[in-house]
N, C-alpha and C. Protein backbone atom coordinates (compact mmCIF):
# COMPACT_ATOMS: atom_id res chain seq x y z
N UNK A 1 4.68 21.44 43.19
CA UNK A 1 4.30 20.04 43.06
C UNK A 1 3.08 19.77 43.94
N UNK A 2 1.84 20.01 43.31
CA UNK A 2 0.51 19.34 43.83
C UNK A 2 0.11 18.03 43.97
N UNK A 3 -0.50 18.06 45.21
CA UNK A 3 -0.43 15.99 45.18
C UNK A 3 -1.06 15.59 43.69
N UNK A 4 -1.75 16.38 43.02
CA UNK A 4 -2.50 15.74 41.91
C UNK A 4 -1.01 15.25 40.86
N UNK A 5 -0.66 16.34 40.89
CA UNK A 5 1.22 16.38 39.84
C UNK A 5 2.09 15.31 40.54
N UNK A 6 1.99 15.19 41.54
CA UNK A 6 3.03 14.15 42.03
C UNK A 6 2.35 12.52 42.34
N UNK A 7 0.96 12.54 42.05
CA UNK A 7 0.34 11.16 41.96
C UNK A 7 0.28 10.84 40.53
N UNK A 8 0.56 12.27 39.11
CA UNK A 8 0.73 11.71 37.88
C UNK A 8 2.06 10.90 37.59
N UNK A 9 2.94 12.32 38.27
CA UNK A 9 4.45 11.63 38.09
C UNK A 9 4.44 9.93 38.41
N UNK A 10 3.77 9.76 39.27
CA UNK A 10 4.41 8.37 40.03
C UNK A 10 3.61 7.17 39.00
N UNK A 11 2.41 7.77 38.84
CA UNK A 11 1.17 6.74 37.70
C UNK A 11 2.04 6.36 36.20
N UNK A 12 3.07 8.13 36.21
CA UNK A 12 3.28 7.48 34.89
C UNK A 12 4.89 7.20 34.32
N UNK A 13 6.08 7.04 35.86
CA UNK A 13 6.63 6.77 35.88
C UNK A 13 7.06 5.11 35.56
N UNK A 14 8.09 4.05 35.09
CA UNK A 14 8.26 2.90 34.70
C UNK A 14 8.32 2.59 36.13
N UNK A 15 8.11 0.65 36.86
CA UNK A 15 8.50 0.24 37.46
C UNK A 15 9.57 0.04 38.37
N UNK A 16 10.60 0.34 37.37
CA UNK A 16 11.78 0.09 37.86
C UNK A 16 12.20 1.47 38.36
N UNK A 17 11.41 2.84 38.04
CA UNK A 17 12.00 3.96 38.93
C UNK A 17 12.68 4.46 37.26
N UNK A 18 12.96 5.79 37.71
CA UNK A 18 13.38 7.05 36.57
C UNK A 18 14.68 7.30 36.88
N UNK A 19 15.55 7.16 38.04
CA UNK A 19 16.83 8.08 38.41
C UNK A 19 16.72 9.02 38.19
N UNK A 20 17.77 9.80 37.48
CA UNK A 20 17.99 11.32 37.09
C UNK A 20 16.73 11.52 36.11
N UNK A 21 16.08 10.70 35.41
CA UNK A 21 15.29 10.68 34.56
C UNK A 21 13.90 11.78 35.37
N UNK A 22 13.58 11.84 36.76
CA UNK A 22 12.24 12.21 36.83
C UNK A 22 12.33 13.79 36.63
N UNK A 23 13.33 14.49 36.48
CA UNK A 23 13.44 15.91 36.09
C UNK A 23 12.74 16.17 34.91
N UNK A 24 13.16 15.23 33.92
CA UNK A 24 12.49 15.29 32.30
C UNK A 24 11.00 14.60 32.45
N UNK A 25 10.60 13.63 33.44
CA UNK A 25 9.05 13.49 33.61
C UNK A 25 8.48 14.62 33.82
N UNK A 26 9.12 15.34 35.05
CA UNK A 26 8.50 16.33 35.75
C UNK A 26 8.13 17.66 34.73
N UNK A 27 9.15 17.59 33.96
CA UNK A 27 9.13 19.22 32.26
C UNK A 27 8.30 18.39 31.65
N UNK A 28 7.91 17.37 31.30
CA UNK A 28 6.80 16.65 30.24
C UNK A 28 5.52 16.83 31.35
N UNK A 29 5.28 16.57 32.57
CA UNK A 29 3.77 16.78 32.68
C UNK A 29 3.33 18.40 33.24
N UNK A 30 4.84 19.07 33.34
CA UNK A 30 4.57 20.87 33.52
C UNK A 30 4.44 21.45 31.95
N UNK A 31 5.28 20.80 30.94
CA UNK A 31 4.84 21.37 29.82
C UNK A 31 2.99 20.95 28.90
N UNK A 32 2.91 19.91 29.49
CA UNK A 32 1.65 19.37 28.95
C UNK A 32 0.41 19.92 29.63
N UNK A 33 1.00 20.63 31.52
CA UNK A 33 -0.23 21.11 31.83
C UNK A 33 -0.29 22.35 31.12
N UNK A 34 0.60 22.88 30.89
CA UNK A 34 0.87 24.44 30.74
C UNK A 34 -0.08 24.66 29.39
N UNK A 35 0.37 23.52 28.73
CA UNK A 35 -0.56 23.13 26.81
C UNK A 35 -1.99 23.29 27.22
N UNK A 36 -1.94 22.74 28.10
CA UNK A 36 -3.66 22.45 28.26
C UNK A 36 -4.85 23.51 28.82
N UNK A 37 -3.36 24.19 29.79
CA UNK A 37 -4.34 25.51 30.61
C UNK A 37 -4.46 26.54 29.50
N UNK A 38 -3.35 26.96 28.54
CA UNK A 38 -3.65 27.37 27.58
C UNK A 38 -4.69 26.71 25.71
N UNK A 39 -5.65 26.06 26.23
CA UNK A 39 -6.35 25.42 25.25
C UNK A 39 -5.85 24.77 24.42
N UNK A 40 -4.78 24.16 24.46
CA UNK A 40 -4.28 23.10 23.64
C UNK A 40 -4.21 23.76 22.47
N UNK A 41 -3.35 24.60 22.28
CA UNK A 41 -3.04 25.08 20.92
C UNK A 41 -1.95 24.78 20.19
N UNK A 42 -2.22 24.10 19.25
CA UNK A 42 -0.92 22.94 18.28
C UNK A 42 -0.94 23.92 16.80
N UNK A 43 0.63 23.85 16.87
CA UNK A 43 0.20 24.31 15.60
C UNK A 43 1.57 23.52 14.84
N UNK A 44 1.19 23.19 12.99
CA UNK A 44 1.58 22.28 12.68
C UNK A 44 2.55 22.21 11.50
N UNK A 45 3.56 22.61 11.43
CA UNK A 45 4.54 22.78 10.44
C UNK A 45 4.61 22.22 9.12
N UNK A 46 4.50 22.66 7.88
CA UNK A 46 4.21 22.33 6.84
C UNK A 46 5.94 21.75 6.78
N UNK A 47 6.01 21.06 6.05
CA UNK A 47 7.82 21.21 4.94
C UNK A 47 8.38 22.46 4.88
N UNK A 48 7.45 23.10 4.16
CA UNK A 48 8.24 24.73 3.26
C UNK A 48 8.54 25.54 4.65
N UNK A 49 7.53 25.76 5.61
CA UNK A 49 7.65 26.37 6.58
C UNK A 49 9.11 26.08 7.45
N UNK A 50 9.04 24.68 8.09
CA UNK A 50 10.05 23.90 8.27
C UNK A 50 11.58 24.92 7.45
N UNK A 51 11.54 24.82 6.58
CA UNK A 51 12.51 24.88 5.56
C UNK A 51 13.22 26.42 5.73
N UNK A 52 12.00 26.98 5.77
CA UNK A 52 11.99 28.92 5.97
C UNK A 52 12.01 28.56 7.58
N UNK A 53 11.93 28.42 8.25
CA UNK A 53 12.35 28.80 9.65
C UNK A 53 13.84 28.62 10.27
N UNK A 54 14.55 27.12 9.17
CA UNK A 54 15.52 26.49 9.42
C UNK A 54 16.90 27.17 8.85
N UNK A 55 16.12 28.11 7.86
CA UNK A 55 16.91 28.51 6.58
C UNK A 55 17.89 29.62 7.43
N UNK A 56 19.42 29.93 6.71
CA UNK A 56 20.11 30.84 7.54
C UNK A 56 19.96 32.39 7.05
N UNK A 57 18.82 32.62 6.44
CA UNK A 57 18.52 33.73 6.01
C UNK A 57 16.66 33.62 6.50
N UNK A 58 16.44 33.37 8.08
CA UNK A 58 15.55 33.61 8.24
C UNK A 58 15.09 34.96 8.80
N UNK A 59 14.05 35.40 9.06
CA UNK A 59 14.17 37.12 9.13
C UNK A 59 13.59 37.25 10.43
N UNK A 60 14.10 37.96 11.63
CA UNK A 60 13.74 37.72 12.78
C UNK A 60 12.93 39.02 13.00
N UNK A 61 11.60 38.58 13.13
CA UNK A 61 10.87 40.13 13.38
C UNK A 61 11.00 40.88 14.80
N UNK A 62 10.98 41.60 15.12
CA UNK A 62 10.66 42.45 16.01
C UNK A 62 8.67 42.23 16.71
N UNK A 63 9.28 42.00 18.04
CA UNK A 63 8.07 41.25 18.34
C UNK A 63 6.70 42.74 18.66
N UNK A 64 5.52 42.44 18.22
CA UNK A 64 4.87 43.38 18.06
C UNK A 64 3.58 43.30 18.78
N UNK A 65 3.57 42.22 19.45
CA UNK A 65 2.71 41.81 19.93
C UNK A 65 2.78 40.66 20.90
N UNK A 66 1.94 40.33 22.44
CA UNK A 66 2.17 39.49 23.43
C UNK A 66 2.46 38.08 23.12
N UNK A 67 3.29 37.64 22.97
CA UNK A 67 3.27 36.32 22.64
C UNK A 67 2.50 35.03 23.21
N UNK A 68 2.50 33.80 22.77
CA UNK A 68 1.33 33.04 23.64
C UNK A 68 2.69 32.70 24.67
N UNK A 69 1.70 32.14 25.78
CA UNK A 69 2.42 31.82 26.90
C UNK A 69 2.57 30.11 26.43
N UNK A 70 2.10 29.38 26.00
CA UNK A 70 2.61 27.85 25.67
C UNK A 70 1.30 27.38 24.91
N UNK A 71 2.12 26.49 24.06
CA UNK A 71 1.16 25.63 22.77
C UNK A 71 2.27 24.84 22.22
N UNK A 72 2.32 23.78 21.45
CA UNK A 72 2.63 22.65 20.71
C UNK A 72 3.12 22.83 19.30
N UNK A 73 4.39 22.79 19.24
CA UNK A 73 4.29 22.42 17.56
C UNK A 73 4.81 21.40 17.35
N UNK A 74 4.12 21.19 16.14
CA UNK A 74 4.15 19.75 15.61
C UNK A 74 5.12 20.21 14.22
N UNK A 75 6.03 19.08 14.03
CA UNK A 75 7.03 18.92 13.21
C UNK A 75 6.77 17.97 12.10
N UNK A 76 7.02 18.58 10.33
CA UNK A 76 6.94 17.16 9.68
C UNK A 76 8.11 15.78 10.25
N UNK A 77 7.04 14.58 9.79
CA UNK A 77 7.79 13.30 10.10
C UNK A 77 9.53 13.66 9.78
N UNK A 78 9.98 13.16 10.67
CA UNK A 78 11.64 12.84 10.56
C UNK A 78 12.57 13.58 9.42
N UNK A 79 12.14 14.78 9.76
CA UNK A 79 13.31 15.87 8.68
C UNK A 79 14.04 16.74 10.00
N UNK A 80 13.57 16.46 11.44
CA UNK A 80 14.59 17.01 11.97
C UNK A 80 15.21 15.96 12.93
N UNK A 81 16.54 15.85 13.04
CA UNK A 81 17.42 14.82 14.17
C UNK A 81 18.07 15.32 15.45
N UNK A 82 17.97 14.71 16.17
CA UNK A 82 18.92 15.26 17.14
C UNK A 82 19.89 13.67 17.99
N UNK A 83 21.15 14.17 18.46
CA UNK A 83 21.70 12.79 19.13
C UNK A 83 20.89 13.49 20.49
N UNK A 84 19.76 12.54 21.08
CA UNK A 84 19.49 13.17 22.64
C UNK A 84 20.26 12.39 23.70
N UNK A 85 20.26 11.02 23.41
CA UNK A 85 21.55 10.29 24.43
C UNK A 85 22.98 10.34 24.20
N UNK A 86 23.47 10.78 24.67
CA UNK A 86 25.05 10.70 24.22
C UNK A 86 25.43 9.46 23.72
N UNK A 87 25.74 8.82 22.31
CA UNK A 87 26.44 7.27 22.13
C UNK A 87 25.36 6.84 22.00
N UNK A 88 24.26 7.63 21.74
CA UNK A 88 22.97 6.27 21.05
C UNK A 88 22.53 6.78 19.85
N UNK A 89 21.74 6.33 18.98
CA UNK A 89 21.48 6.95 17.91
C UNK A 89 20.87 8.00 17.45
N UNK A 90 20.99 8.69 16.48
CA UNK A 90 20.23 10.00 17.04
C UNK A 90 18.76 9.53 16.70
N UNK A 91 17.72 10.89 16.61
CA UNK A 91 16.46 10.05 16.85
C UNK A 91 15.44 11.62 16.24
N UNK A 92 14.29 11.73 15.81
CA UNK A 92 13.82 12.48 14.91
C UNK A 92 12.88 13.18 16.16
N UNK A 93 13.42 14.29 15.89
CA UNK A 93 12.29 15.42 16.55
C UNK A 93 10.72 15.47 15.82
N UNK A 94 9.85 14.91 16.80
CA UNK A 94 8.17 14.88 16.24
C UNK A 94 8.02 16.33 16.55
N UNK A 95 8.08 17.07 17.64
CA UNK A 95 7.94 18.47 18.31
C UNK A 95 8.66 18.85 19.47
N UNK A 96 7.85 20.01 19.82
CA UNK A 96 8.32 20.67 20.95
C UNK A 96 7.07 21.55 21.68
N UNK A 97 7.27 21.33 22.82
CA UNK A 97 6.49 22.41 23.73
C UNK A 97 7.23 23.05 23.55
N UNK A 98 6.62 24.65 23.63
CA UNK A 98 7.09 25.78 23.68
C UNK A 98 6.39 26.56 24.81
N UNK A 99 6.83 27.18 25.68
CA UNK A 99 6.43 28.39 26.78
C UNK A 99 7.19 29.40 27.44
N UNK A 100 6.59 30.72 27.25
CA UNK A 100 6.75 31.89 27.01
C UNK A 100 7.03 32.40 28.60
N UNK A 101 7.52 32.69 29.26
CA UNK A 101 6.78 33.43 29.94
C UNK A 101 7.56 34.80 30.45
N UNK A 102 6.36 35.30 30.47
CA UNK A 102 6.42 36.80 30.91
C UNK A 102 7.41 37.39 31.88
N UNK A 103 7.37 36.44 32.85
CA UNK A 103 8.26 37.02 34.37
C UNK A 103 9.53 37.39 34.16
N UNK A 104 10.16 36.13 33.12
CA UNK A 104 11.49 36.16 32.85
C UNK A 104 11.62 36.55 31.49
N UNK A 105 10.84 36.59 30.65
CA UNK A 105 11.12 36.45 29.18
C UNK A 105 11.40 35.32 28.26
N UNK A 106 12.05 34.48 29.26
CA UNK A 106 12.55 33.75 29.00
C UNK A 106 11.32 32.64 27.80
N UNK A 107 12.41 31.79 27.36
CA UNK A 107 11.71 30.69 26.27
C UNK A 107 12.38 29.03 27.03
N UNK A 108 10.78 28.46 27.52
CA UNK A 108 11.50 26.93 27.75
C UNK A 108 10.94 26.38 26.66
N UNK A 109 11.38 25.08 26.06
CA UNK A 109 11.19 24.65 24.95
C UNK A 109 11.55 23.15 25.28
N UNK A 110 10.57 22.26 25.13
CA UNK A 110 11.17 20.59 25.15
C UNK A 110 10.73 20.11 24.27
N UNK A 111 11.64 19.51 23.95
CA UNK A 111 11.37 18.41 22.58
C UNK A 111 11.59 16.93 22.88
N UNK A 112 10.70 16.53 21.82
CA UNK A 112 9.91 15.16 21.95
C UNK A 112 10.14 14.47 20.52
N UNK A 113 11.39 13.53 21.32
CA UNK A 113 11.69 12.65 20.17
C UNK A 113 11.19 11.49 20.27
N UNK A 114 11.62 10.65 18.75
CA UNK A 114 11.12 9.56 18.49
C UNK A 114 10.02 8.38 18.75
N UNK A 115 8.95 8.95 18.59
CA UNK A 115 7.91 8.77 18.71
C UNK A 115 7.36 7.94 17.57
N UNK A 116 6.95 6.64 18.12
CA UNK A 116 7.12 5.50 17.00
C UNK A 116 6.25 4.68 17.68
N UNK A 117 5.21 3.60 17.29
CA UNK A 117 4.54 2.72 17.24
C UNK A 117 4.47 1.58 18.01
N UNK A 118 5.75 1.28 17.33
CA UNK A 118 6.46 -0.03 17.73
C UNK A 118 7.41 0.28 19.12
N UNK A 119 7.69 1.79 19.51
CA UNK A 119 8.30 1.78 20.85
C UNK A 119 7.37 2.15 22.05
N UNK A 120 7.46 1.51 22.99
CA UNK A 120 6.88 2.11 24.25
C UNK A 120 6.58 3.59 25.11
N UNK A 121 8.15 3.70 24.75
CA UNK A 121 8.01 5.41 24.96
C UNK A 121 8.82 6.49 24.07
N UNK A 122 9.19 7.71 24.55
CA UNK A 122 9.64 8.64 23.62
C UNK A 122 10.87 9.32 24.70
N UNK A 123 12.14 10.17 24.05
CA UNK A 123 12.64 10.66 24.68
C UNK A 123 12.28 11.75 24.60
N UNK A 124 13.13 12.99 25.81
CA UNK A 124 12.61 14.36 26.02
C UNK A 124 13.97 15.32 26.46
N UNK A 125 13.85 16.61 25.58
CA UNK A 125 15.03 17.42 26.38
C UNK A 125 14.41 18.63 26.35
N UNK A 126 15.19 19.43 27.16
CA UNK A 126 14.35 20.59 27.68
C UNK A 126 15.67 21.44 27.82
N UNK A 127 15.37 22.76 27.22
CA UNK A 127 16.52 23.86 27.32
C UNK A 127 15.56 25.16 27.72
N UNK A 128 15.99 25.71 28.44
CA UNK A 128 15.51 27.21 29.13
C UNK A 128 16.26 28.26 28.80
N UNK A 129 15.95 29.44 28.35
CA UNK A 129 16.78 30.82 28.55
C UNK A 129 16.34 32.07 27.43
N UNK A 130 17.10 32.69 27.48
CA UNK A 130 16.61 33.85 26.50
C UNK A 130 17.13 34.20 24.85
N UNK A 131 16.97 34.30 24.17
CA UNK A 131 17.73 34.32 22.56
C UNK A 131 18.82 34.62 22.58
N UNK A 132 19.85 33.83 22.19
CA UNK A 132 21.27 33.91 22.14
C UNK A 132 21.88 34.70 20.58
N UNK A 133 22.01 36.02 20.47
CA UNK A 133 22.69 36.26 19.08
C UNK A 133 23.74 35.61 18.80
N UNK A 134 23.87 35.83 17.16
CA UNK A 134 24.75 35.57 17.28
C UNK A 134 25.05 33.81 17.61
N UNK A 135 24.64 32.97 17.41
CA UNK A 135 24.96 31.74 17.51
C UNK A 135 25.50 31.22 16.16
N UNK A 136 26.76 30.12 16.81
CA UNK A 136 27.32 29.50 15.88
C UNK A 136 27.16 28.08 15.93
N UNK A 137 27.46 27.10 15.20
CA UNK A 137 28.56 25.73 15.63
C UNK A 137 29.92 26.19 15.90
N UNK A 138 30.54 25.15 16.80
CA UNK A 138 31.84 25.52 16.75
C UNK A 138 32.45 24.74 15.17
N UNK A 139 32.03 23.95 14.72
CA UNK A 139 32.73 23.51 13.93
C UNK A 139 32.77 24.19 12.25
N UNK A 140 31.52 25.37 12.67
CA UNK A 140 31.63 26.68 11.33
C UNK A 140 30.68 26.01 10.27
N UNK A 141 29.49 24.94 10.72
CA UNK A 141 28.83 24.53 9.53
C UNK A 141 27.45 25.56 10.34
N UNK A 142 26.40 25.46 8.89
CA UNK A 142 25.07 26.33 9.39
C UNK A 142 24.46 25.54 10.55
N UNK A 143 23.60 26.44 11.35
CA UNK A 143 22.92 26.48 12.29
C UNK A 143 21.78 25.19 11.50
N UNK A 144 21.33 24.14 12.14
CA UNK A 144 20.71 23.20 11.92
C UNK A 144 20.85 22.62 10.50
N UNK A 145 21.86 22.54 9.93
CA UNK A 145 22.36 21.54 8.91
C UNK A 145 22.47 20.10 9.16
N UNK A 146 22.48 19.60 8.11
CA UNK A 146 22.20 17.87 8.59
C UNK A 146 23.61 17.28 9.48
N UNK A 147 23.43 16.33 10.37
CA UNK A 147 24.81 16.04 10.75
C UNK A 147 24.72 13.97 10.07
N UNK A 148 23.30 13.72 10.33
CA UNK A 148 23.30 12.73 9.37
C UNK A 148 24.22 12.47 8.41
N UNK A 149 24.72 10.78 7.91
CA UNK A 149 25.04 11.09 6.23
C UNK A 149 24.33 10.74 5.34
N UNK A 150 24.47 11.83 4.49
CA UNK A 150 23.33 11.34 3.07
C UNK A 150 22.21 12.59 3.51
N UNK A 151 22.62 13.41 4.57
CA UNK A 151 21.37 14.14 5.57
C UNK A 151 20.96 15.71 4.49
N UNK A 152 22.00 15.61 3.42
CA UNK A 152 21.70 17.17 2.68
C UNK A 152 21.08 17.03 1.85
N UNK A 153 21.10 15.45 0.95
CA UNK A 153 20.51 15.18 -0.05
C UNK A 153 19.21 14.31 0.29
N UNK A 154 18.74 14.01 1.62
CA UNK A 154 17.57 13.61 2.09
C UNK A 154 17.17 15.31 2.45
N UNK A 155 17.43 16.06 2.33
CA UNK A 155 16.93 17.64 2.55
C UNK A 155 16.27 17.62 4.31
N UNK A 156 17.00 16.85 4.83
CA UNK A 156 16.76 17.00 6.65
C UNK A 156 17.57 17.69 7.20
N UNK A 157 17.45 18.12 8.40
CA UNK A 157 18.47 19.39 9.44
C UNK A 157 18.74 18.32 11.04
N UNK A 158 19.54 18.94 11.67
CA UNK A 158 20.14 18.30 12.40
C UNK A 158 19.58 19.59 13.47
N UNK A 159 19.66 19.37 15.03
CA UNK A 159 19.73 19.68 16.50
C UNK A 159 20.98 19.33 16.84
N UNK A 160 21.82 20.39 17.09
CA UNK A 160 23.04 20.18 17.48
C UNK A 160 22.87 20.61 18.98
N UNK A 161 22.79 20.33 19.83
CA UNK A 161 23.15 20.38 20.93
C UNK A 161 21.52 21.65 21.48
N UNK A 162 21.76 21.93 22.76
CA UNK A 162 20.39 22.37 23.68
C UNK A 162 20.56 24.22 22.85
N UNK A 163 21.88 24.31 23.03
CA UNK A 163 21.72 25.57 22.07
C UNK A 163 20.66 25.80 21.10
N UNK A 164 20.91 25.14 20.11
CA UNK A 164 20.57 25.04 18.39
C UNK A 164 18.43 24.61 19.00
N UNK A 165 18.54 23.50 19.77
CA UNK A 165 17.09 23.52 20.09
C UNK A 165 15.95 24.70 20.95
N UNK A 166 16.82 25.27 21.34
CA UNK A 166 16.47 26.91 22.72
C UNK A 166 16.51 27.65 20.89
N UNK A 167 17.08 27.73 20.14
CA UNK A 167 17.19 28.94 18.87
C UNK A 167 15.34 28.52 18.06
N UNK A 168 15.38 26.90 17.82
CA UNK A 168 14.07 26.12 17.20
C UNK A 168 13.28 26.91 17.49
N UNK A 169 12.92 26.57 19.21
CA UNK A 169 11.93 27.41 19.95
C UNK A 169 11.70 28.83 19.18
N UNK A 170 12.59 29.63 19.62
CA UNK A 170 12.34 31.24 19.59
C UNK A 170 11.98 31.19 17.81
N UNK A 171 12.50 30.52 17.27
CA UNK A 171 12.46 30.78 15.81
C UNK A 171 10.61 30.24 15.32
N UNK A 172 10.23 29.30 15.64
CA UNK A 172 8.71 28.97 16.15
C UNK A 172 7.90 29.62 16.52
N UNK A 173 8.57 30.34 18.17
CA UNK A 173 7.76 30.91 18.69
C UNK A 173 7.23 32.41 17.72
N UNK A 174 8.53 33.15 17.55
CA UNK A 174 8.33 33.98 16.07
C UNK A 174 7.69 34.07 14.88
N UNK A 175 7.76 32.66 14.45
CA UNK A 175 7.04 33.02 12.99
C UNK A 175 5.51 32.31 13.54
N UNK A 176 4.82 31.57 14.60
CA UNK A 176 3.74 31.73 15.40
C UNK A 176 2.86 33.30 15.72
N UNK A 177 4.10 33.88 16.08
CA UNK A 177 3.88 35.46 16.63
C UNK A 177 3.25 36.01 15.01
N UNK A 178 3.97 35.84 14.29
CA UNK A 178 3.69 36.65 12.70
C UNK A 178 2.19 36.27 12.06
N UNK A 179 1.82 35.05 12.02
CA UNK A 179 0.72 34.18 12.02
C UNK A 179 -0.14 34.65 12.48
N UNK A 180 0.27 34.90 13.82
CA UNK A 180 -1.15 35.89 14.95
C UNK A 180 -1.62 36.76 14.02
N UNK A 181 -0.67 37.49 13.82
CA UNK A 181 -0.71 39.15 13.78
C UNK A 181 -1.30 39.02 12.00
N UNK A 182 -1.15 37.70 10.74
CA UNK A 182 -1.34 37.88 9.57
C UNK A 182 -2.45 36.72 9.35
N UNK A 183 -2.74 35.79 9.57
CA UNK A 183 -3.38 34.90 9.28
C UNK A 183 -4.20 34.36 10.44
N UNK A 184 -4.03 34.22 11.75
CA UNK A 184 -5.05 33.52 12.76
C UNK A 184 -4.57 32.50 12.82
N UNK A 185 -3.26 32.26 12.99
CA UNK A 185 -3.32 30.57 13.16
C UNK A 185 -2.24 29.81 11.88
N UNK A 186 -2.89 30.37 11.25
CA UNK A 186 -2.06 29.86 9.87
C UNK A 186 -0.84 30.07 9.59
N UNK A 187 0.19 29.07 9.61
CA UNK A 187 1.86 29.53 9.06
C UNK A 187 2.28 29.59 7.78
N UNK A 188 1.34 29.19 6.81
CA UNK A 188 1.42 28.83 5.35
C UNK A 188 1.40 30.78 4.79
N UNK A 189 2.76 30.58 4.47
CA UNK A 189 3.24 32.00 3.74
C UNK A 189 3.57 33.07 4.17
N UNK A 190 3.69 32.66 5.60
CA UNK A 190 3.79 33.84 7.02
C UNK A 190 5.19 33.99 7.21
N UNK A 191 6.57 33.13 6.63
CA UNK A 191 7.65 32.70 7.73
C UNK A 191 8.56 32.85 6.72
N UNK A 192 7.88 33.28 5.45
CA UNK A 192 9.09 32.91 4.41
C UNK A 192 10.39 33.78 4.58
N UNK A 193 11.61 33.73 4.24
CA UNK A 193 12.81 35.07 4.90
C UNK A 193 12.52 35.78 3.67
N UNK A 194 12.70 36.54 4.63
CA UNK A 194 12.69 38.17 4.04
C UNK A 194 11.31 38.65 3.27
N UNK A 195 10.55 38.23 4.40
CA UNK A 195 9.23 38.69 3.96
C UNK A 195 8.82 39.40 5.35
N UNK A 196 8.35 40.58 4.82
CA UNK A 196 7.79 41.46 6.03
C UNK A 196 6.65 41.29 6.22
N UNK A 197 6.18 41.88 7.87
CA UNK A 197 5.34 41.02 8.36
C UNK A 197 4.33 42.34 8.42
């Protein structure tokens, strides 16, 4: 925490003070520097892509190459949900920072919900760790299925819990990785399952 980082925190903290809240300030202006030292690299999810990354027959490559250390993806409008407050409504994942890093392997990943016009601010959650095989629900439905109702036939997916959002990440960070290595950037036709890379 550099006085420069801890004179943002405070500039862009509310009046009334953050409580437990300044942990998730503090991952929003470490993930945003991290975006920036690495050139602000966004990259921007089509639908179909969306769809093939979400899908339970997505194809997990074998990584072949250094991954980026952090960049932005951007999510289509409101096809993904998550409940981020416990007992409030759930609320549409716009994106996620994603960052890599080397030391640990590890994948932190925060996502940035509901991001709207008419609201002042946005919420934020942040999950850390390494690819979990093997992941389920406990309740035996697919890995990011709608929990919405009406959520299968609006063709949207659900964030079930920090799990299911830490899987987003790596699954991103992956078909990003494939992109490198096939197109430069481009995810359009890179991610589809069961397409080799």
């Amino acid at each position: 925490m550099v006085p420069e980082s801890v004179s943002l925190v405070r500039e862009l903290r509310p009046d009334e003070g953050l409580g437990e809240g300044i942990d998730r300030l503090a991952a929003l202006v470490h993930h945003a520097y991290l975006y920036w030292d690495e050139g602000q690299r966004t990259i921007a999810l089509s639908p179909a892509e969306l769809e093939a990354m979400l899908s339970t027959d997505f194809l997990t490559m074998p990584r072949s190459a250094r991954p980026e250390p952090a960049f932005y993806a951007e999510l289509p409008l409101r096809r993904v949900w998550a409940e981020v407050v416990e007992g409030q409504p759930p609320e549409p994942l716009d994106g996620c920072f994603v960052h890599h890093s080397e030391r640990t392997g590890n994948l932190r990943v925060l996502g940035v919900f509901g991001m709207h016009p008419e609201r002042s601010g946005f919420s934020v959650a942040e999950v850390e760790g390494p690819r979990v095989t093997r992941l389920q629900r406990a309740d035996g439905t697919a890995l990011f299925s709608p929990i919405l109702p009406g959520g299968s036939l609006a063709r949207l997916f659900s964030v079930a819990g920090g799990e299911e959002l830490l899987e987003l990440g790596w699954r991103i960070e992956l078909g990003a990785e494939a992109a490198e290595l096939g197109a430069h950037g481009s995810l359009s036709g890179r991610i589809a399952p069961g397409q080799e890379s």
